[in-house]
PDB file of N, CA and C in Angstrom:
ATOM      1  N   UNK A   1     -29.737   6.853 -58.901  1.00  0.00           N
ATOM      2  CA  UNK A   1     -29.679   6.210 -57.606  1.00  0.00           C
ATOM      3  C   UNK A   1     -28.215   6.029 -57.214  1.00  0.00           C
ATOM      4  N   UNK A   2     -28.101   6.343 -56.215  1.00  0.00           N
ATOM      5  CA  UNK A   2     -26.697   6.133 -55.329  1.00  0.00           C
ATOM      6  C   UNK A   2     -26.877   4.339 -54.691  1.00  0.00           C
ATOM      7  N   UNK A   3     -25.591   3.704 -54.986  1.00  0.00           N
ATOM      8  CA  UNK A   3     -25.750   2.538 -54.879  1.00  0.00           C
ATOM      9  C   UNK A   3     -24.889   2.578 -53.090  1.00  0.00           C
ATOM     10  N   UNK A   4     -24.216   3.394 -52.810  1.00  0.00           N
ATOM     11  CA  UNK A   4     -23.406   4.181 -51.470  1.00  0.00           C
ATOM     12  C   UNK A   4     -24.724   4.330 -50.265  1.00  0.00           C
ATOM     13  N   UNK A   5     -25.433   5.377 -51.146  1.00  0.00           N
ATOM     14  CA  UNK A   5     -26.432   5.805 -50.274  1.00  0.00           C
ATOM     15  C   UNK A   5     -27.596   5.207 -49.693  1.00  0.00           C
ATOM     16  N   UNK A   6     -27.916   4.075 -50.904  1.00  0.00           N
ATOM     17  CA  UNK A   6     -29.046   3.155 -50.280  1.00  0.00           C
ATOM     18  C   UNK A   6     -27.947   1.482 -49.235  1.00  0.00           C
ATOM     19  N   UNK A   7     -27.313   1.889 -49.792  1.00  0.00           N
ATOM     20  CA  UNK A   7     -26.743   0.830 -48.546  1.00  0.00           C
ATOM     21  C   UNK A   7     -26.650   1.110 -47.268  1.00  0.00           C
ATOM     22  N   UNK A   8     -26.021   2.297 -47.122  1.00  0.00           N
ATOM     23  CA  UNK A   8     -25.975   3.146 -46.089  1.00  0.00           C
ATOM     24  C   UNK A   8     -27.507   3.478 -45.480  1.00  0.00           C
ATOM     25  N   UNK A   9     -28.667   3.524 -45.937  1.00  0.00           N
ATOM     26  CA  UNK A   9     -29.994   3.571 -45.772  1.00  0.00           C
ATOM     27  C   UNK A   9     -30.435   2.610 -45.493  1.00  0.00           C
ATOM     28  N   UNK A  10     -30.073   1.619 -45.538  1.00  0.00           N
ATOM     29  CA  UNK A  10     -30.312   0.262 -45.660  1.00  0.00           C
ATOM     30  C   UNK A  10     -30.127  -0.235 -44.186  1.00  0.00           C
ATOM     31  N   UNK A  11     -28.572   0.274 -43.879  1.00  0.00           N
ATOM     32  CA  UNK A  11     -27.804   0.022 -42.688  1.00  0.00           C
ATOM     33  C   UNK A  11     -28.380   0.439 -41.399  1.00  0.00           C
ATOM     34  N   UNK A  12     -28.530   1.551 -41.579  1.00  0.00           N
ATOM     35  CA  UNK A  12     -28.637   2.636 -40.581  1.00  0.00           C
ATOM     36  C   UNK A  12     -29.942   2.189 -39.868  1.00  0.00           C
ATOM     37  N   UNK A  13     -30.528   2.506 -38.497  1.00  0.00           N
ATOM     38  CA  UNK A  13     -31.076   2.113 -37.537  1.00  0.00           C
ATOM     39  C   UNK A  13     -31.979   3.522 -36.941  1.00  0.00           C
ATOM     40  N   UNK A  14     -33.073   3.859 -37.980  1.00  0.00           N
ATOM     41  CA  UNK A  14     -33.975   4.845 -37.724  1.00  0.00           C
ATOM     42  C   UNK A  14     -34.638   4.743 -36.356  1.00  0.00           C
ATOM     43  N   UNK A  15     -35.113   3.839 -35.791  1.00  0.00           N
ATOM     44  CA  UNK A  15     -36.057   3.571 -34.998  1.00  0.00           C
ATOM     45  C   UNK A  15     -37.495   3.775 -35.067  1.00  0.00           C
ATOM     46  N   UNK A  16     -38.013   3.467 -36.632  1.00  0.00           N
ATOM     47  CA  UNK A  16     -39.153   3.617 -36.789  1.00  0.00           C
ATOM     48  C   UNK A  16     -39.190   3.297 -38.486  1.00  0.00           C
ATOM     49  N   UNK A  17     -40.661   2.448 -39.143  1.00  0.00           N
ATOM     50  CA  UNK A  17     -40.801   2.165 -40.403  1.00  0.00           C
ATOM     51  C   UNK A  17     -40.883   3.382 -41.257  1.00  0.00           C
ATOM     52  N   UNK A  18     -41.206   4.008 -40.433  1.00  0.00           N
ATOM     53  CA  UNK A  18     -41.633   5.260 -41.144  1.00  0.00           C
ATOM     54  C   UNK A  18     -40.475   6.459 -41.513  1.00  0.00           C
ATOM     55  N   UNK A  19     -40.012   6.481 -40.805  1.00  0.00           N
ATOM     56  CA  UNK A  19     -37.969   6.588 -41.235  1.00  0.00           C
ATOM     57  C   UNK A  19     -37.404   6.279 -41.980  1.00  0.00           C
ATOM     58  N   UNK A  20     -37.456   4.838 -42.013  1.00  0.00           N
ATOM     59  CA  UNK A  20     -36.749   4.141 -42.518  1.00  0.00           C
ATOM     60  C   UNK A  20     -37.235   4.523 -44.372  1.00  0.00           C
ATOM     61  N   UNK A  21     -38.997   4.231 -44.419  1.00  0.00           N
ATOM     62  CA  UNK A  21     -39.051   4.448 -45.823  1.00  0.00           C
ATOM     63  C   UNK A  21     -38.498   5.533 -46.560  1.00  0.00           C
ATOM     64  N   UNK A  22     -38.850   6.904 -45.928  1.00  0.00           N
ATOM     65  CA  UNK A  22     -38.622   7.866 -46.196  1.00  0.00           C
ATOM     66  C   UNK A  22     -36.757   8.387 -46.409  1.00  0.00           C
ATOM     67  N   UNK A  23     -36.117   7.765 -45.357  1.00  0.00           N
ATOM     68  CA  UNK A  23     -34.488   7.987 -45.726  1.00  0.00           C
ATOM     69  C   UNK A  23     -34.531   6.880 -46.814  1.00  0.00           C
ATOM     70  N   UNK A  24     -34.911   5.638 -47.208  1.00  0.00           N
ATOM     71  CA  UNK A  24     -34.502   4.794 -48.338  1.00  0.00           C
ATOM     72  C   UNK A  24     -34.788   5.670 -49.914  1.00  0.00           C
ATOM     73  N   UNK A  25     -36.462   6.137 -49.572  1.00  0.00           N
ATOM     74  CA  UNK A  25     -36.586   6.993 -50.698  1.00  0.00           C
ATOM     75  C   UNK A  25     -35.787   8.320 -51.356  1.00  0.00           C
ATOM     76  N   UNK A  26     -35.495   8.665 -50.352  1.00  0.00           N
ATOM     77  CA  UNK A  26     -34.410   9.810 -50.329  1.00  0.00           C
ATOM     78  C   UNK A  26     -33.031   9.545 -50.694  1.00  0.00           C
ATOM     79  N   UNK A  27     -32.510   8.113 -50.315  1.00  0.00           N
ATOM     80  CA  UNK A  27     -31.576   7.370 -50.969  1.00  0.00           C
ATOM     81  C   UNK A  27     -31.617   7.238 -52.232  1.00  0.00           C
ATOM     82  N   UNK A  28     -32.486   6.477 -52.562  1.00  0.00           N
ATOM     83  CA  UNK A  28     -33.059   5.760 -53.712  1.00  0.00           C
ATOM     84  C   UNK A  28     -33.004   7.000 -55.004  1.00  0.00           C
ATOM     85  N   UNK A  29     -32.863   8.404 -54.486  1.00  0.00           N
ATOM     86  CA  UNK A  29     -32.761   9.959 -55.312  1.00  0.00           C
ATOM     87  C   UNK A  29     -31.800  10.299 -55.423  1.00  0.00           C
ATOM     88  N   UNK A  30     -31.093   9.611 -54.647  1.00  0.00           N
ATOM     89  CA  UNK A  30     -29.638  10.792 -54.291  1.00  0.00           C
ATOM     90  C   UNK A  30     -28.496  10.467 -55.570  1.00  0.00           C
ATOM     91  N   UNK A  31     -27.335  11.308 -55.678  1.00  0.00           N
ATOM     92  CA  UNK A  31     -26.654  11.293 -56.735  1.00  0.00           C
ATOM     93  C   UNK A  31     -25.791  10.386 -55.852  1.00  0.00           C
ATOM     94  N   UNK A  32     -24.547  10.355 -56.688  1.00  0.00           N
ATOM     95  CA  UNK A  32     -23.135   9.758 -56.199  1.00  0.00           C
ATOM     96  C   UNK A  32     -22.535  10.448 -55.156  1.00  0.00           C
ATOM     97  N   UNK A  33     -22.914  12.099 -55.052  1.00  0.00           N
ATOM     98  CA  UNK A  33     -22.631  12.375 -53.976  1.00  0.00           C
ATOM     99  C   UNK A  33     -23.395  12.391 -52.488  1.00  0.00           C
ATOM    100  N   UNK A  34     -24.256  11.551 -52.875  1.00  0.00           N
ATOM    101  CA  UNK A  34     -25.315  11.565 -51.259  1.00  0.00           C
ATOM    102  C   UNK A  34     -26.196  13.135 -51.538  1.00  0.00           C
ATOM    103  N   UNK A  35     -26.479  13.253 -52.379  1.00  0.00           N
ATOM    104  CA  UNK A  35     -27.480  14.908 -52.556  1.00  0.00           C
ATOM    105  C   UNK A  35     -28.484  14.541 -53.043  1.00  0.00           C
ATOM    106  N   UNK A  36     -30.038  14.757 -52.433  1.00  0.00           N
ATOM    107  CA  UNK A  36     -31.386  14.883 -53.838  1.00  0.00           C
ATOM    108  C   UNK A  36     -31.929  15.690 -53.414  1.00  0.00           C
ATOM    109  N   UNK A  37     -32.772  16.168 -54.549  1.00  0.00           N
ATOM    110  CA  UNK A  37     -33.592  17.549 -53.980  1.00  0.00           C
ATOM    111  C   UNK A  37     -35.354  17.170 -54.688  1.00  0.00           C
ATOM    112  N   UNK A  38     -35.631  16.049 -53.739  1.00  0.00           N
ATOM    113  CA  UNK A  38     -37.374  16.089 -54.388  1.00  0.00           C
ATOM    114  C   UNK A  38     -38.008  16.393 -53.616  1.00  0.00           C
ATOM    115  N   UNK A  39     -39.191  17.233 -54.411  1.00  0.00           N
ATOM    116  CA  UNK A  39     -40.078  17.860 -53.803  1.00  0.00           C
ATOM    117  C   UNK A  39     -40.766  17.330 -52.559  1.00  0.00           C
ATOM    118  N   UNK A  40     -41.599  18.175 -52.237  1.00  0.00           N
ATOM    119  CA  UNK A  40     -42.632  17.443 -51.280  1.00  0.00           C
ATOM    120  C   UNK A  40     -43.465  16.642 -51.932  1.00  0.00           C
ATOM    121  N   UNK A  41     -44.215  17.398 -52.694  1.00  0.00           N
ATOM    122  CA  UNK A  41     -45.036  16.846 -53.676  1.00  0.00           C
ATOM    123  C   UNK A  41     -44.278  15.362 -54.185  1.00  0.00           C
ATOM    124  N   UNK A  42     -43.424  15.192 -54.279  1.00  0.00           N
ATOM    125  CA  UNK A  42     -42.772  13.416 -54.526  1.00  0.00           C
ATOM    126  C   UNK A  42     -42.930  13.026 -53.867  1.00  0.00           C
ATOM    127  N   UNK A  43     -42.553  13.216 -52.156  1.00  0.00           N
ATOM    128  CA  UNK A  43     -42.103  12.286 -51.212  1.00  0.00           C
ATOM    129  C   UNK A  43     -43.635  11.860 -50.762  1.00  0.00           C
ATOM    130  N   UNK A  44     -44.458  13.037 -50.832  1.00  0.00           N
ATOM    131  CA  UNK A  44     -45.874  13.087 -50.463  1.00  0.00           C
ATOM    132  C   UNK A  44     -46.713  11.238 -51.323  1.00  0.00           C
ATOM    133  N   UNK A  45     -46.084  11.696 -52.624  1.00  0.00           N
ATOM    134  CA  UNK A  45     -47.029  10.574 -53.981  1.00  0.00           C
ATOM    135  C   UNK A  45     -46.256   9.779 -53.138  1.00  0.00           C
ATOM    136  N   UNK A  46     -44.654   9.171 -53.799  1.00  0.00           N
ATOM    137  CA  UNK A  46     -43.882   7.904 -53.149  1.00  0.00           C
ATOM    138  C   UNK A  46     -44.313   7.154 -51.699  1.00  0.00           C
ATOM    139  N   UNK A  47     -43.973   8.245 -50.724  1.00  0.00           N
ATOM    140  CA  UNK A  47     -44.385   7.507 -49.388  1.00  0.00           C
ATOM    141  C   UNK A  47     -46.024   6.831 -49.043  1.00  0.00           C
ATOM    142  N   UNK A  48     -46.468   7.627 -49.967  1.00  0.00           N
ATOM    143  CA  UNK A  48     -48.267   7.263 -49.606  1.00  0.00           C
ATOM    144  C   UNK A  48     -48.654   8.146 -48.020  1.00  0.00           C
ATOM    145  N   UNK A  49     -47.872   9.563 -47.694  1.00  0.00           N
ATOM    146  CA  UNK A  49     -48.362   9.697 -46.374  1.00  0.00           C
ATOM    147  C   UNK A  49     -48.444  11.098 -46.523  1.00  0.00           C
ATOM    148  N   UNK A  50     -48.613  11.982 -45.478  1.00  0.00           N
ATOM    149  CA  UNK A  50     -49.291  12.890 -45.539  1.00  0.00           C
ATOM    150  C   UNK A  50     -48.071  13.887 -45.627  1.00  0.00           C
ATOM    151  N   UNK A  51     -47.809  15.378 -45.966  1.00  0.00           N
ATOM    152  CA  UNK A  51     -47.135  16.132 -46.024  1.00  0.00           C
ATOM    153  C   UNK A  51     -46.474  16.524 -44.482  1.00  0.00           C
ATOM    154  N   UNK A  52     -47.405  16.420 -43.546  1.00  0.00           N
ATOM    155  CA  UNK A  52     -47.260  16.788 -42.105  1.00  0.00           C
ATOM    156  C   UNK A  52     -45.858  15.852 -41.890  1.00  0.00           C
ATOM    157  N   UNK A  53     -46.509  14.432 -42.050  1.00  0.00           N
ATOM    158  CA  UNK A  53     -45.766  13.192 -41.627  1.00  0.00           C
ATOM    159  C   UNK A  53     -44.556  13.110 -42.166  1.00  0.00           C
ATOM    160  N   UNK A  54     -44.195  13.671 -43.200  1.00  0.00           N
ATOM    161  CA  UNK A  54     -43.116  13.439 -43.839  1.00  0.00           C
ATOM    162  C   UNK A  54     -41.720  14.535 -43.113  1.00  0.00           C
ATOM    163  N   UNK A  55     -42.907  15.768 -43.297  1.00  0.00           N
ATOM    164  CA  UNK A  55     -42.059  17.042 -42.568  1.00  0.00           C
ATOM    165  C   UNK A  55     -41.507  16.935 -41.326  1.00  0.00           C
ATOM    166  N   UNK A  56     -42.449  15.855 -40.004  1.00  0.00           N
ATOM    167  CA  UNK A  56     -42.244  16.120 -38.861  1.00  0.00           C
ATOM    168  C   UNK A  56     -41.178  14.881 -38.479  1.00  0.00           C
ATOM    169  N   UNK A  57     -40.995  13.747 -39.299  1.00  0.00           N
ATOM    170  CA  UNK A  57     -39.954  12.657 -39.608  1.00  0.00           C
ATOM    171  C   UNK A  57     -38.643  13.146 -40.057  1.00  0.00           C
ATOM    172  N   UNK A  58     -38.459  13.325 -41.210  1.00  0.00           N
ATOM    173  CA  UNK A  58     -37.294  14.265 -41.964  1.00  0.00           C
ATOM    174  C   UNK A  58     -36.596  15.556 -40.334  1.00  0.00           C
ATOM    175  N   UNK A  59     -37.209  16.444 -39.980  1.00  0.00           N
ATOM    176  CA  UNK A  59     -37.153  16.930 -38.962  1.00  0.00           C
ATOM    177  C   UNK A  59     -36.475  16.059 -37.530  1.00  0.00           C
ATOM    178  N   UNK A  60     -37.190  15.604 -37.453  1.00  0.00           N
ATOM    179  CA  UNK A  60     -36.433  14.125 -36.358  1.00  0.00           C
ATOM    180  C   UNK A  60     -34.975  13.447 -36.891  1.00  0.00           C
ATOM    181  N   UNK A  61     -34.777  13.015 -38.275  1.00  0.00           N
ATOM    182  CA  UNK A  61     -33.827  12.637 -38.388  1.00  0.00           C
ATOM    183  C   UNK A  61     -32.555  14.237 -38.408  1.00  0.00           C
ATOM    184  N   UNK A  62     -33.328  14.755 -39.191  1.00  0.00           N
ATOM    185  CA  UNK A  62     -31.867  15.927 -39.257  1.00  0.00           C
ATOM    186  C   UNK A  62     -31.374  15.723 -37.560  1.00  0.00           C
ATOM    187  N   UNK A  63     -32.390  15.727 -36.896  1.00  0.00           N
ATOM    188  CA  UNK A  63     -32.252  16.163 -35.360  1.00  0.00           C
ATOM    189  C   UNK A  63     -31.220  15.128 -34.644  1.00  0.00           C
ATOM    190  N   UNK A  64     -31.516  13.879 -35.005  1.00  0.00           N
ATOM    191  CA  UNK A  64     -30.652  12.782 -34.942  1.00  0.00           C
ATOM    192  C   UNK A  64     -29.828  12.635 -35.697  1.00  0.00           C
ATOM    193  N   UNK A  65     -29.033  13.697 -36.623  1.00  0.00           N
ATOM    194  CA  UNK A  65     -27.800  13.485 -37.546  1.00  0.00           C
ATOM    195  C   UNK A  65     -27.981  12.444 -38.356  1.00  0.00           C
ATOM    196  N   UNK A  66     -29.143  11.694 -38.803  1.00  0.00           N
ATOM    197  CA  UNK A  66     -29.562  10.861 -39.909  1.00  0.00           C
ATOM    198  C   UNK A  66     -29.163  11.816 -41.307  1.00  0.00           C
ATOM    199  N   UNK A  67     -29.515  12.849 -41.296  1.00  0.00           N
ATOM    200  CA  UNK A  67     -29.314  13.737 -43.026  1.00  0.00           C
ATOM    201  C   UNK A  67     -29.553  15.363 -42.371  1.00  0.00           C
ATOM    202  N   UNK A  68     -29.108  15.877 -43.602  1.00  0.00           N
ATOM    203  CA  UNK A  68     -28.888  17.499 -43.291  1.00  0.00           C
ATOM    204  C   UNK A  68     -29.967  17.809 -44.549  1.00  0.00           C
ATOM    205  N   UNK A  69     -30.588  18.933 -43.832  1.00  0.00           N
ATOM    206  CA  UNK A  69     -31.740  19.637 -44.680  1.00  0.00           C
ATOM    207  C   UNK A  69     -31.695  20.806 -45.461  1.00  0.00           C
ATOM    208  N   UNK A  70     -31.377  21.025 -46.061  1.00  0.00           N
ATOM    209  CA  UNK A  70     -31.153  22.505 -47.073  1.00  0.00           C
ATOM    210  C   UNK A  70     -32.611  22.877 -47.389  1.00  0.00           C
ATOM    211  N   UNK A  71     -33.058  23.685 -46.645  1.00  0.00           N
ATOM    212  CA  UNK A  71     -34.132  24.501 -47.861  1.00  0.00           C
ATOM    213  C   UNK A  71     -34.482  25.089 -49.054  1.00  0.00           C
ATOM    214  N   UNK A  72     -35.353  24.761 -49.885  1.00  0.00           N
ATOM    215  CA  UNK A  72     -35.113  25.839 -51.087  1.00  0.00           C
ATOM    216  C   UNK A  72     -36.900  25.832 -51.593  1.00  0.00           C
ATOM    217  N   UNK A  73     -36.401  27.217 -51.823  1.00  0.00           N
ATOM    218  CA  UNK A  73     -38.249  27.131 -52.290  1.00  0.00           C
ATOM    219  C   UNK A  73     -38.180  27.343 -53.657  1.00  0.00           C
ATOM    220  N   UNK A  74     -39.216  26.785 -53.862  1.00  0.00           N
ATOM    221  CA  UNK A  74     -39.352  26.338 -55.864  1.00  0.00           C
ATOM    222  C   UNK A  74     -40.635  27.828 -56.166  1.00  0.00           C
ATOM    223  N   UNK A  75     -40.491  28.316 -56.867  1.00  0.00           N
ATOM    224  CA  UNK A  75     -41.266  29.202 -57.336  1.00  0.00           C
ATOM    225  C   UNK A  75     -42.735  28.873 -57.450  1.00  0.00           C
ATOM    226  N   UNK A  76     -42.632  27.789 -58.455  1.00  0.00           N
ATOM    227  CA  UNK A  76     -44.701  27.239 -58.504  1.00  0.00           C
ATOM    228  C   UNK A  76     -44.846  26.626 -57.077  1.00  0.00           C
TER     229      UNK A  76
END
């Protein structure tokens, strides 16, 4: 856990709960340098919400310069 990143997550002004959990969780992953790479399948268990919901949120924030999205596809 980045102690930087969840403050900064903490701070920041999503405009929605559902934002908000999802950048904290994503915090709550990240290294010292502000980087995590968990699956869907995590954010899916952690958040308690649906894969759609997560995708079409995450999407909104990149869009709003909340976080930058790197793709990578995992083989399994």
């Amino acid at each position: 856990m980045s102690f930087k990143a969840m403050g900064w997550a903490t701070s920041v002004k999503t405009g929605s709960p559902t934002k908000k959990l999802i950048l904290l969780l994503l915090a709550d992953r990240a290294n010292n340098e502000g980087f995590c790479w968990p699956s869907m399948k995590t954010l899916v268990e952690d958040c308690e919400m649906s894969r759609e919901a997560i995708s079409r949120n995450i999407k909104q924030m990149a869009e709003a310069n909340l976080l930058h999205v790197t793709k990578h596809a995992n083989k399994d």
